[in-house]
Protein backbone atom coordinates (compact mmCIF):
# COMPACT_ATOMS: atom_id res chain seq x y z
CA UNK A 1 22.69 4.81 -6.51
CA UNK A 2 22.60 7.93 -8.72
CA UNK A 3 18.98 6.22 -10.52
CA UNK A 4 16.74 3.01 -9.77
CA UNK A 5 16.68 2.66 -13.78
CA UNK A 6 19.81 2.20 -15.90
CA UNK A 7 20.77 1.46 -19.77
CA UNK A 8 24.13 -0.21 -20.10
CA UNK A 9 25.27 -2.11 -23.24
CA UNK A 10 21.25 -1.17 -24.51
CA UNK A 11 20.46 -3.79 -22.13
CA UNK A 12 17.63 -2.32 -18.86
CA UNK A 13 19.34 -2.27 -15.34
CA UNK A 14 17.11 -1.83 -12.35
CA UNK A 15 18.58 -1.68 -9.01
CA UNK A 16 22.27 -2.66 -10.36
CA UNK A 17 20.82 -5.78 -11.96
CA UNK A 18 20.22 -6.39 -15.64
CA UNK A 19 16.36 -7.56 -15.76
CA UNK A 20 16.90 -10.03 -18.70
CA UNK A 21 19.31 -12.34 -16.69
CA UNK A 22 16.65 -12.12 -13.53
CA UNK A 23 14.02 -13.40 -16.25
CA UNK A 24 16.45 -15.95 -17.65
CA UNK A 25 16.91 -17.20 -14.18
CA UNK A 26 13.81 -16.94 -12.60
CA UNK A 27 10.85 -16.93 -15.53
CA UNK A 28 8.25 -14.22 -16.43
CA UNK A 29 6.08 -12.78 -15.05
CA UNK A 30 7.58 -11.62 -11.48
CA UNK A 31 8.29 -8.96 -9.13
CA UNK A 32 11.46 -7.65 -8.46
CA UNK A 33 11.94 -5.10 -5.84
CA UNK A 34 14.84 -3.07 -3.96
CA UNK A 35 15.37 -3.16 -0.71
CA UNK A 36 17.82 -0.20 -1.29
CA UNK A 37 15.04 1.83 -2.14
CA UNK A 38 12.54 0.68 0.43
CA UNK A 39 15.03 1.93 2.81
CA UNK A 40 15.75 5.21 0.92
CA UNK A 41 12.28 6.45 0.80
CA UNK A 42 11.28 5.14 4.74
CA UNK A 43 13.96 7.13 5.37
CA UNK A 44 13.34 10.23 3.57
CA UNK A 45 10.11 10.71 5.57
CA UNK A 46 12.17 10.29 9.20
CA UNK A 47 14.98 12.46 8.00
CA UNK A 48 12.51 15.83 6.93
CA UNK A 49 9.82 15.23 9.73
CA UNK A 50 13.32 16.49 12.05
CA UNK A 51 10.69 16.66 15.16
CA UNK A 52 11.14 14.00 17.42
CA UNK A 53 7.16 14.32 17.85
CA UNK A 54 6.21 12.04 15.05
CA UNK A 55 5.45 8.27 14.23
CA UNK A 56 5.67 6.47 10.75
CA UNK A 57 3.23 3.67 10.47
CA UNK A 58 3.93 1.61 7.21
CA UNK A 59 0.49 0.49 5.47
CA UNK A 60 0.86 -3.09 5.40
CA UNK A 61 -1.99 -3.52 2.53
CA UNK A 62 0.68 -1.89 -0.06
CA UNK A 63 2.76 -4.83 -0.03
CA UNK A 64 2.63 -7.18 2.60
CA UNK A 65 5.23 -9.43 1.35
CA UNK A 66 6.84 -10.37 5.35
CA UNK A 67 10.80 -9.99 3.80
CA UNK A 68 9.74 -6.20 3.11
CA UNK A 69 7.75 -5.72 6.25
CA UNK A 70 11.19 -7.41 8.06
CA UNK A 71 13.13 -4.89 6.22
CA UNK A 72 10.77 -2.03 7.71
CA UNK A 73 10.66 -3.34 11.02
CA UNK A 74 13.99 -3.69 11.12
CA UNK A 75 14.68 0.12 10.59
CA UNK A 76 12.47 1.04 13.33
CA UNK A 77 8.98 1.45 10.94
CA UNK A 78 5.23 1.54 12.49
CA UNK A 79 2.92 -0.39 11.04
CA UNK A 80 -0.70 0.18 9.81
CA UNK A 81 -2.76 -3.33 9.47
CA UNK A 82 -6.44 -3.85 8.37
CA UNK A 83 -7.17 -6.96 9.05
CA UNK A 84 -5.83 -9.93 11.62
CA UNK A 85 -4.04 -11.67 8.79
CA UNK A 86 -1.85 -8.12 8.17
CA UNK A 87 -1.60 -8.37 12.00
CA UNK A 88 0.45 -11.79 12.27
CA UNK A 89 2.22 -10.81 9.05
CA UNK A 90 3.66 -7.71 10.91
CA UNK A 91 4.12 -10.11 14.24
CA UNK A 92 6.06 -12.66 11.90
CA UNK A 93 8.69 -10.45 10.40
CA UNK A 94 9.36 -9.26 14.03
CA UNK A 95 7.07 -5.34 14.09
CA UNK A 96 6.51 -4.52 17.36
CA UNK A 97 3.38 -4.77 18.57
CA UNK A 98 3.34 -1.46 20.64
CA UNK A 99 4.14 -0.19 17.11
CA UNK A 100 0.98 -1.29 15.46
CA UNK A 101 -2.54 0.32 14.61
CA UNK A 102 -5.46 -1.57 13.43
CA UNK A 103 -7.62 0.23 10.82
CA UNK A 104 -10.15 -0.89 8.97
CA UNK A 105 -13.91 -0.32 8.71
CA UNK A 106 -15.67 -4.01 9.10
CA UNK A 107 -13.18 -5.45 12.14
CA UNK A 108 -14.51 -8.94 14.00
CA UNK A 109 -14.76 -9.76 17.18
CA UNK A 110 -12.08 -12.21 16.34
CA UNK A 111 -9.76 -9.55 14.95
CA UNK A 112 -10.18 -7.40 18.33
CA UNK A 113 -9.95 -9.89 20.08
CA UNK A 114 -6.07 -10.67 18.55
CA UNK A 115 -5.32 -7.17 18.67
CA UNK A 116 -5.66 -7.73 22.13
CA UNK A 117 -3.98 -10.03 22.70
CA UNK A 118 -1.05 -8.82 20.92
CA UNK A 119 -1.28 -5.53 23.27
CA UNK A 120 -0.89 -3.30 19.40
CA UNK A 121 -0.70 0.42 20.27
CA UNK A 122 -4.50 1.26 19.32
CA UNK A 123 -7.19 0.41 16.96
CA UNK A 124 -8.69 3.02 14.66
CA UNK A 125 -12.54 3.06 15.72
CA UNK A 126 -14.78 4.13 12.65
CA UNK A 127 -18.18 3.23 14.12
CA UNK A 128 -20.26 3.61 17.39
CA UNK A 129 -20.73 -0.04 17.64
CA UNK A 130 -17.46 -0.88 17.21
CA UNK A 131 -16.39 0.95 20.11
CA UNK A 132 -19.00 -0.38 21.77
CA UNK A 133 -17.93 -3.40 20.83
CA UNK A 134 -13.87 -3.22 21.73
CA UNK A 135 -15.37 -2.00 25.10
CA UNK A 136 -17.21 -5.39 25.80
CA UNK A 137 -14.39 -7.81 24.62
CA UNK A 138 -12.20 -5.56 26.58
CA UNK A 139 -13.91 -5.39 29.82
CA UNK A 140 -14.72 -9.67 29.38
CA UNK A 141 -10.81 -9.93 29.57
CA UNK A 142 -10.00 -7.34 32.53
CA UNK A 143 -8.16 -4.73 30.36
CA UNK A 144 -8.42 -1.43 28.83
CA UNK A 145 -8.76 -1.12 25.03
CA UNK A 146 -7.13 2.10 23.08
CA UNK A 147 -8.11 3.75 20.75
CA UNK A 148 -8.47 6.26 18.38
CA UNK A 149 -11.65 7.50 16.06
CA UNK A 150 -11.37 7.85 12.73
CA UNK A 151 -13.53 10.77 11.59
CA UNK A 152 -14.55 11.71 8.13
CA UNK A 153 -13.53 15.19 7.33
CA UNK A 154 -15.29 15.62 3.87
CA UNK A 155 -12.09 16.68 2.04
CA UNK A 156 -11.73 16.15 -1.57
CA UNK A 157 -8.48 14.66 -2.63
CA UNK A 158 -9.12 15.23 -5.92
CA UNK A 159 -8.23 11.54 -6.72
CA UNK A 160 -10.13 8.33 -8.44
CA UNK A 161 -13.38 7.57 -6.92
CA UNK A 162 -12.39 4.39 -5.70
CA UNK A 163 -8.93 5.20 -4.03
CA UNK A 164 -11.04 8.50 -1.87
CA UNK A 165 -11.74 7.71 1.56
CA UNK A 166 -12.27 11.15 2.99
CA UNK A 167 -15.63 12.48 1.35
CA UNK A 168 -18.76 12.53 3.31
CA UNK A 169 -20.15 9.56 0.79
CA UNK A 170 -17.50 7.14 1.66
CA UNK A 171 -17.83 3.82 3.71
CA UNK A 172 -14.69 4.96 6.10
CA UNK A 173 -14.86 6.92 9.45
CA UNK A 174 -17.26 8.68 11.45
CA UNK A 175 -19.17 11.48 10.42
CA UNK A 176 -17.63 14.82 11.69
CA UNK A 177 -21.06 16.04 12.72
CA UNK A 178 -21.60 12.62 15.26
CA UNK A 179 -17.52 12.52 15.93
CA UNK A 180 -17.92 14.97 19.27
CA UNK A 181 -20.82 12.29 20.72
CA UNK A 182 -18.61 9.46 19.88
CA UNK A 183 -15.73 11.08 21.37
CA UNK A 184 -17.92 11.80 24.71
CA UNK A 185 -19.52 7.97 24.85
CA UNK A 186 -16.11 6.78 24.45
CA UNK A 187 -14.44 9.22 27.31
CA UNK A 188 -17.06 7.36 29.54
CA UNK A 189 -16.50 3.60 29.02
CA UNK A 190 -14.97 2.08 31.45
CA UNK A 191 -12.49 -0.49 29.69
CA UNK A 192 -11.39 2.61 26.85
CA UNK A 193 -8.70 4.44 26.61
CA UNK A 194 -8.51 7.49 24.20
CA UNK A 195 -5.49 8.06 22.52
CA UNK A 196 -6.16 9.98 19.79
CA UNK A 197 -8.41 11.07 16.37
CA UNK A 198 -7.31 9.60 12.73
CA UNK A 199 -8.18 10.14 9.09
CA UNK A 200 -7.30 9.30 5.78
CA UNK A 201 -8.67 10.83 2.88
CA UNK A 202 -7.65 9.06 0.09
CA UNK A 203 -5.04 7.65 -2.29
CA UNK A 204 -2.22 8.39 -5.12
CA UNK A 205 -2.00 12.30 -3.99
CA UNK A 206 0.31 14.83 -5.10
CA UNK A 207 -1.09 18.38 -4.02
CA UNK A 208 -0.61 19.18 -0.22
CA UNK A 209 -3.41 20.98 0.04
CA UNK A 210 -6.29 18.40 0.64
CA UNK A 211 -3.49 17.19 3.70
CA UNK A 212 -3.32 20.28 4.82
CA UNK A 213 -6.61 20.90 4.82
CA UNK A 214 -7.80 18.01 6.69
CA UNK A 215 -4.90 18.42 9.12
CA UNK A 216 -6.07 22.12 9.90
CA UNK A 217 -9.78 20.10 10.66
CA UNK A 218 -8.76 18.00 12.76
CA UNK A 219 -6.03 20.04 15.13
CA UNK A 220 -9.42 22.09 15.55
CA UNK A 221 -11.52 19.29 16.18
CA UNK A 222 -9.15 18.71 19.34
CA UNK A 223 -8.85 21.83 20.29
CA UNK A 224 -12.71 21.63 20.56
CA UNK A 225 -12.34 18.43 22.42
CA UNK A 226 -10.21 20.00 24.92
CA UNK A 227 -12.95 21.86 26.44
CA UNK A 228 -15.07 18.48 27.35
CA UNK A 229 -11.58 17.38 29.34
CA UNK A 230 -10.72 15.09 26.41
CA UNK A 231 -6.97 15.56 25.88
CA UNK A 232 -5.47 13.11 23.13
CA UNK A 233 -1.89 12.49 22.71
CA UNK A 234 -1.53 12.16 18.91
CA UNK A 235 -3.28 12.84 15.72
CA UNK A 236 -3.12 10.36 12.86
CA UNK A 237 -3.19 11.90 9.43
CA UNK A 238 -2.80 8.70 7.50
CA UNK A 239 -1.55 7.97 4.35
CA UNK A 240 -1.93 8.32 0.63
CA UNK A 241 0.71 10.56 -0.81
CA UNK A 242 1.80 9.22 -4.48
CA UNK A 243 3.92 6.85 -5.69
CA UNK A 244 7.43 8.69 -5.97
CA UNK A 245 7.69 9.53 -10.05
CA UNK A 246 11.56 9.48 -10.06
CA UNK A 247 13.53 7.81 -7.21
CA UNK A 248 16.57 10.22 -6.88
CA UNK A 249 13.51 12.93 -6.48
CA UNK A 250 12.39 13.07 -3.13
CA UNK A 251 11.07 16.14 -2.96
CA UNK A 252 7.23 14.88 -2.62
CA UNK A 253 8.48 13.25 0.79
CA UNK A 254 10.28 16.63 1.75
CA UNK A 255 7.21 18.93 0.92
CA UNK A 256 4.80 17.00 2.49
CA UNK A 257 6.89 16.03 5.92
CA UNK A 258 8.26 19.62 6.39
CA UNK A 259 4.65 21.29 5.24
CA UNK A 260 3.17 18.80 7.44
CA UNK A 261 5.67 19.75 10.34
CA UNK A 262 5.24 23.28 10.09
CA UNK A 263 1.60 23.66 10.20
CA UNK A 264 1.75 21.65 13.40
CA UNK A 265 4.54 23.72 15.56
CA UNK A 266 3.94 23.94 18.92
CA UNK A 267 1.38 21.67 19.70
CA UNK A 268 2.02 18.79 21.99
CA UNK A 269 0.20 16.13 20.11
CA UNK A 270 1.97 13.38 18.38
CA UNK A 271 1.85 13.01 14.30
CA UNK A 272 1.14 9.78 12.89
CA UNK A 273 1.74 9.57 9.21
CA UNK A 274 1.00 6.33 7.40
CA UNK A 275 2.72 5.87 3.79
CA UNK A 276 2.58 3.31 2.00
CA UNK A 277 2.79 3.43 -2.17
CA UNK A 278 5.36 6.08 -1.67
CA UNK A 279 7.35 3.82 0.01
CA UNK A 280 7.39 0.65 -1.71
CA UNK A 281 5.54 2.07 -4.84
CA UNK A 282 8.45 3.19 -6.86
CA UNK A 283 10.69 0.19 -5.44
CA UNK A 284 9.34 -2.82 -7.62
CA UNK A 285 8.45 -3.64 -11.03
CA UNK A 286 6.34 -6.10 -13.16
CA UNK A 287 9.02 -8.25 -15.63
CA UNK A 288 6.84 -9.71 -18.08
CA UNK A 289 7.41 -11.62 -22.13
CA UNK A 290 5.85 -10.58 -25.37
CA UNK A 291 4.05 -13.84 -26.31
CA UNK A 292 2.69 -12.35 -29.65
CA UNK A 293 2.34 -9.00 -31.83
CA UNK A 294 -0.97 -9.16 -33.18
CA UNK A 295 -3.10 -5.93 -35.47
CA UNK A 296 -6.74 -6.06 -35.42
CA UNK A 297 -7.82 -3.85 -38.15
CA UNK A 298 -5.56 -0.25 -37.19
CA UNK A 299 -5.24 -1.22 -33.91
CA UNK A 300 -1.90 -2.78 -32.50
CA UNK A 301 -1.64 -5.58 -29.63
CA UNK A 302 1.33 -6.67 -27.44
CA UNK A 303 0.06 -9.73 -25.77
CA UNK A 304 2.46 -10.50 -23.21
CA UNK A 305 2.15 -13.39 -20.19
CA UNK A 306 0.81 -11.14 -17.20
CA UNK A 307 -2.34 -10.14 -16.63
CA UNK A 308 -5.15 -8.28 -14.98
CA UNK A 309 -4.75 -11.03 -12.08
CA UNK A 310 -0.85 -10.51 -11.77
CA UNK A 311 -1.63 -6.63 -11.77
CA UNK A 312 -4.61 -5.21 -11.44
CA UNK A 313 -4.59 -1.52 -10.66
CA UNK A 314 -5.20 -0.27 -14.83
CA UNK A 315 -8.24 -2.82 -15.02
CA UNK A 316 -9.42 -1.76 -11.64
CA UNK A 317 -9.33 2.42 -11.43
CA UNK A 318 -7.11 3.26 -14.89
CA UNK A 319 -3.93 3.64 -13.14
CA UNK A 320 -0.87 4.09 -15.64
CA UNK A 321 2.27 3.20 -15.18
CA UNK A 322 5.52 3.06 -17.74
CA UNK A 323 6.27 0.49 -19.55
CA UNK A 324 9.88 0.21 -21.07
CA UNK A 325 11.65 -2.53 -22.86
CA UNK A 326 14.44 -4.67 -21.49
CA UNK A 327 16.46 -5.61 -24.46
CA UNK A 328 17.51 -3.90 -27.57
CA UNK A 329 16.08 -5.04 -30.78
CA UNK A 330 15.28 -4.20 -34.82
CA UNK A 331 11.72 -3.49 -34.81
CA UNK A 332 10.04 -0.21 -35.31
CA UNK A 333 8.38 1.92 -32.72
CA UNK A 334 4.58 1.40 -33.00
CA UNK A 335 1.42 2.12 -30.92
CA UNK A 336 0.62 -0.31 -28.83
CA UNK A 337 -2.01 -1.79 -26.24
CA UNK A 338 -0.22 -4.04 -24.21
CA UNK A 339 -2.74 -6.78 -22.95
CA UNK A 340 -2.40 -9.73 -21.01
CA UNK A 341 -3.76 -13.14 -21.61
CA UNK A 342 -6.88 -13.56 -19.38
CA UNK A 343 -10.36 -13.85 -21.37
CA UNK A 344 -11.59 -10.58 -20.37
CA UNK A 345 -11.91 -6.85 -22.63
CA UNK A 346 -10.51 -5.22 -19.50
CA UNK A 347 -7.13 -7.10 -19.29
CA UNK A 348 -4.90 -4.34 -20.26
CA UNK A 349 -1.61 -3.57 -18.38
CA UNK A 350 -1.20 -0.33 -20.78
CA UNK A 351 -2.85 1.85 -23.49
CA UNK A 352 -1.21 3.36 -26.82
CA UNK A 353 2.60 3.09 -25.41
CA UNK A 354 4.57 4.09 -28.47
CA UNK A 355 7.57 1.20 -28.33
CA UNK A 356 9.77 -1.37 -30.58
CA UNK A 357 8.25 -4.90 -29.64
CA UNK A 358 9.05 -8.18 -31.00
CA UNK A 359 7.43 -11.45 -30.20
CA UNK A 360 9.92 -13.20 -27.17
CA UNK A 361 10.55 -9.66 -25.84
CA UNK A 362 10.94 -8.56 -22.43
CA UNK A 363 8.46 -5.52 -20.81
CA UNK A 364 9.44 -3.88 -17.55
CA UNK A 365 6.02 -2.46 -15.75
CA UNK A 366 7.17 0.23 -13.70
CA UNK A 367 6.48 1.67 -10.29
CA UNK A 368 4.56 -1.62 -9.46
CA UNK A 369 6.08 -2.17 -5.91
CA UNK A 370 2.58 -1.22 -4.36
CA UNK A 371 -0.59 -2.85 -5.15
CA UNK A 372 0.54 -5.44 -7.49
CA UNK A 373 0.83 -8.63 -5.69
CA UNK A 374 -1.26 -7.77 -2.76
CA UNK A 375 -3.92 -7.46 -5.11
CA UNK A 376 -3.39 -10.38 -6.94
CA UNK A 377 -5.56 -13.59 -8.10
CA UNK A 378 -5.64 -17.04 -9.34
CA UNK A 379 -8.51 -15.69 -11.86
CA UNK A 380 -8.47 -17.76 -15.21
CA UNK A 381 -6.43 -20.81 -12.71
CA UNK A 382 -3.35 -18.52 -13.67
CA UNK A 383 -0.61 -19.31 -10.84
CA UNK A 384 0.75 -16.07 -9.43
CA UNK A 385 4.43 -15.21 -10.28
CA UNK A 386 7.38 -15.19 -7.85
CA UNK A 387 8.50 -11.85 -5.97
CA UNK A 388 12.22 -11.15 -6.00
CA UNK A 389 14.32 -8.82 -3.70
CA UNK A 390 17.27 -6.93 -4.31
CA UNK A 391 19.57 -6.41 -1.85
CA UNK A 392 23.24 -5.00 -2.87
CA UNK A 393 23.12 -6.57 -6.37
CA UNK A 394 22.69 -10.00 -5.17
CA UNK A 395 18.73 -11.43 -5.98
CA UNK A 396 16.57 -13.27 -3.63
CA UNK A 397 13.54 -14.89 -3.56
CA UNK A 398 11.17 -13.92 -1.12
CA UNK A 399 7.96 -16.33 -2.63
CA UNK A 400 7.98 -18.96 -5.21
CA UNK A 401 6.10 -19.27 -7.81
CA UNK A 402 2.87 -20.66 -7.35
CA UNK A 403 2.48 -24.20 -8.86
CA UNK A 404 -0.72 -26.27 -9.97
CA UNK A 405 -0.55 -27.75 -6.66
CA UNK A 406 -0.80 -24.38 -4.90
CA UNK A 407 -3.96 -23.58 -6.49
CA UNK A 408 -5.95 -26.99 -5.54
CA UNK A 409 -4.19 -27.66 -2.26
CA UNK A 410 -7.75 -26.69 -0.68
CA UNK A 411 -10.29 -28.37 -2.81
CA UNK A 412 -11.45 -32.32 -2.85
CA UNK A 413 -12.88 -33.97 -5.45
CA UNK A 414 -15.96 -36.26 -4.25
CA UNK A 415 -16.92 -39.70 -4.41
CA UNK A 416 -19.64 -40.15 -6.42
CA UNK A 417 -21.86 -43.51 -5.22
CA UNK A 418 -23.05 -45.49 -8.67
C-alpha cells in the first residue's frame, strides 16, 4: 500500500476502493475505514518501542466501533476504557481483561464494581475518594483492588483548551503537590494494590517535548517514592500524540516511541503508552453529497448532507481536516464553506477550501477515523450514518444505518384520558 489516498481514472481511491461506488452502494453520509491501516500504525508503535518493557493500551473513546476494537485485540493491543460501557465493548470483541485500564475522572460505584468483576489490570485513581472508594467495594468482596494514580503534572501541551488534560486548571488527576499523601494513604489500605503512577496531558500533539517533559516528572516522582518503600512496576504516560498527517509517514510514531524509549533506559519500570487518534485517526474518512451550491452576498456555500452531529470535532474545538472531491467534474475552483444541514451557525465541516463543486457531488472528509462517530448525535432527529470497514479491498459493514425506528425505539407516546 504505497498511499491510503489514490487518483485513478480522476476518480478518488481510498484504501484500494473507489469511494463513489461505496456511496452508490451504501448512501451518504458514512464512515469508511481500513483495517490495513489500523494494523499498520498499532504496529508501528510495537515495532520502534524494540524494548520488551512496554505496553500499548488502545483508547477505546477514539473509536469504539467493537469490529475495530476486535481487530486490535486480535493483534495483541491493550486497551484504555473510561467508562463501564467502553468496558463490555472491549470484553465483547474478545480484549483481555488483564489487558485493560479504567480511566476516567467521575467512575461509579457501579463501574468499579464491573471492573472488578472483570479482574481488568488496574484502574487509574484521580481522586482521594475514589481510592477510598475502590478500597471499600474491594474489601466488601474479599479482594484486592489495583491501581494506579493519575497525577497532574502541570505541563503545557501547547494544544486547544478543551483537548489539555495536563495543566494544573484541568478537571483530570491529582495534584502533584497532594500526589505523595495519596500515594502514602493508598500504600496503607488494606484491599489496594499499587501498581503504578499515570498521566495524560492532553490531545492532537506533535512536539515531543511536553512528553518528554512530563515523562522526566514523573520517573522523578518515583524515584522520590522509592524512599517511602513504594516501588511501582510501571509508569503510564498516556496518550495524545496527533493524528498521523500522511499514512506512508510514520515518523511521528518512530520519534516519539524511540525518544520515549531512550529517555527511559535502564529503569525497571514498565511503559504504558495509550494512542488512540494516531491509530485510527488517519484510517477513516467522512463520504458525504453536495445537496446545493448556494452564494450569500461574496460568500460561497457547499451544503452537503452531514453535519455537526455526524462530525463534530470543527464545531466543537476548530479542528481542520481536508476535504477533497471524489469525482471529476466541469466546474471551477471556488472558495468555499462547506456546511452541513442542521439549523445551527456553527454547523460547518470546513472553512474557505478552495475546490470545483457541483450540486450531486461527492466530498471525502479526511483523517476522520477518530472522534467522528464516537462523538456523534441524533441532534435535529438526523439518523446517524453507517460505518464501513475495509479489509483487502472487499467492504463491510460494521453498523447500519440508523433508521426512524432507531431513534424512537425508547420513547412512548401517552394516553391522554378525555
Amino acid at each position: 500500500m504505497s498511499n491510503i489516498f489514490e487518483i485513478k481514472d480522476k476518480e478518488l481511491f481510498f484504501d484500494g476502493v473507489q469511494l463513489s461506488t461505496v456511496a452508490k452502494k451504501f448512501g451518504t453520509p458514512c464512515y469508511i475505514y481500513s483495517k490495513n491501516l489500523i494494523e499498520k500504525n498499532f504496529n508501528g508503535y510495537r515495532e520502534h518501542l524494540s524494548s520488551e518493557n512496554h505496553f500499548i493500551c488502545y483508547a477505546v473513546k477514539a473509536n469504539p466501533n467493537v469490529a475495530i476494537l476486535q481487530i486490535l485485540a486480535k493483534i495483541g493491543s491493550g486497551f484504555d476504557v473510561t467508562s463501564q460501557g467502553e468496558l463490555n465493548r472491549v470484553l465483547y470483541a474478545g480484549g483481555d481483561p488483564k489487558k485493560i485500564i479504567f480511566s476516567g475522572v467521575g467512575k461509579s460505584e457501579s463501574d468499579i464494581k464491573k471492573g472488578l468483576d472483570a479482574k481488568i489490570k488496574c484502574f487509574n485513581v484521580e481522586s482521594k475518594y475514589e481510592l477510598l472508594l475502590i478500597n471499600r467495594i474491594a474489601k466488601t468482596n474479599d479482594i484486592k483492588a489495583s491501581i494506579s494514580i493519575r497525577v497532574n503534572p502541570n505541563v503545557d501541551a501547547n494544544t486547544h483548551p478543551y483537548i489539555a488534560t495536563g495543566l494544573k486548571n484541568d478537571k483530570f488527576g491529582v495534584d502533584m503537590r497532594e500526589a505523595h499523601g495519596i500515594f502514602k494513604l493508598a500504600s496503607e489500605l488494606s484491599n489496594i494494590e499499587i501498581m503504578g503512577i499515570a498521566c495524560h496531558i492532553g490531545s492532537q500533539i506533535y512536539d515531543i517535548a511536553p512528553f518528554r517533559e512530563s515523562l522526566q516528572i514523573l520517573m522523578h516522582f518515583v524515584d522520590k517514592l522509592k524512599l517511602d518503600n513504594i516501588h511501582l512496576s510501571h509508569i503510564d504516560i498516556g496518550g495524545g500524540l496527533g493524528t498521523l498527517k500522511e499514512d506512508t509517514n510514520q515518523t511521528n510514531i518512530k520519534e516519539f516511541s524511540k525518544t520515549i524509549m531512550n529517555d527511559c533506559s535502564g529503569r525497571t519500570e514498565k511503559i504504558i503508552i495509550e494512542p488512540g487518534r494516531s491509530i485510527v485517526g488517519n484510517a477513516g474518512v467522512l463520504l458525504m453529497k453536495t445537496e446545493y451550491v448556494k452564494t450569500n452576498g461574496e460568500k460561497n456555500f457547499a451544503i452537503v448532507d452531514a453535519g455537526m452531529n455526524d462530525y463534530l470535532r470543527p464545531a466543537l474545538y476548530q479542528a481542520e481536516m481536508e476535504i477533497k472531491s471524489v469525482s471529476p467534474n466541469s466546474a471551477q475552483a471556488k472558495i468555499y464553506d462547506i456546511v452541513g444541514p442542521v439549523c445551527e451557525s456553527g454547523d460547518f465541516l470546513g472553512k474557505d477550501r478552495q475546490l470545483p463543486i457541483e450540486t450531486g457531488d461527492l466530498l471525502c472528509l479526511c483523517d476522520a477515523g477518530a472522534y467522528g462517530f464516537t462523538m456523534s448525535s441524533n441532534y435535529n432527529s438526523r439518523c446517524r450514518p453507517t460505518e464501513i470497514l475495509i479489509v483487502d479491498e472487499s467492504l463491510h459493514v460494521i453498523r447500519e444505518r440508523e433508521t426512524f425506528e432507531d431513534l424512537i425505539k425508547n420513547e412512548k407516546l401517552i394516553e391522554y384520558i378525555n
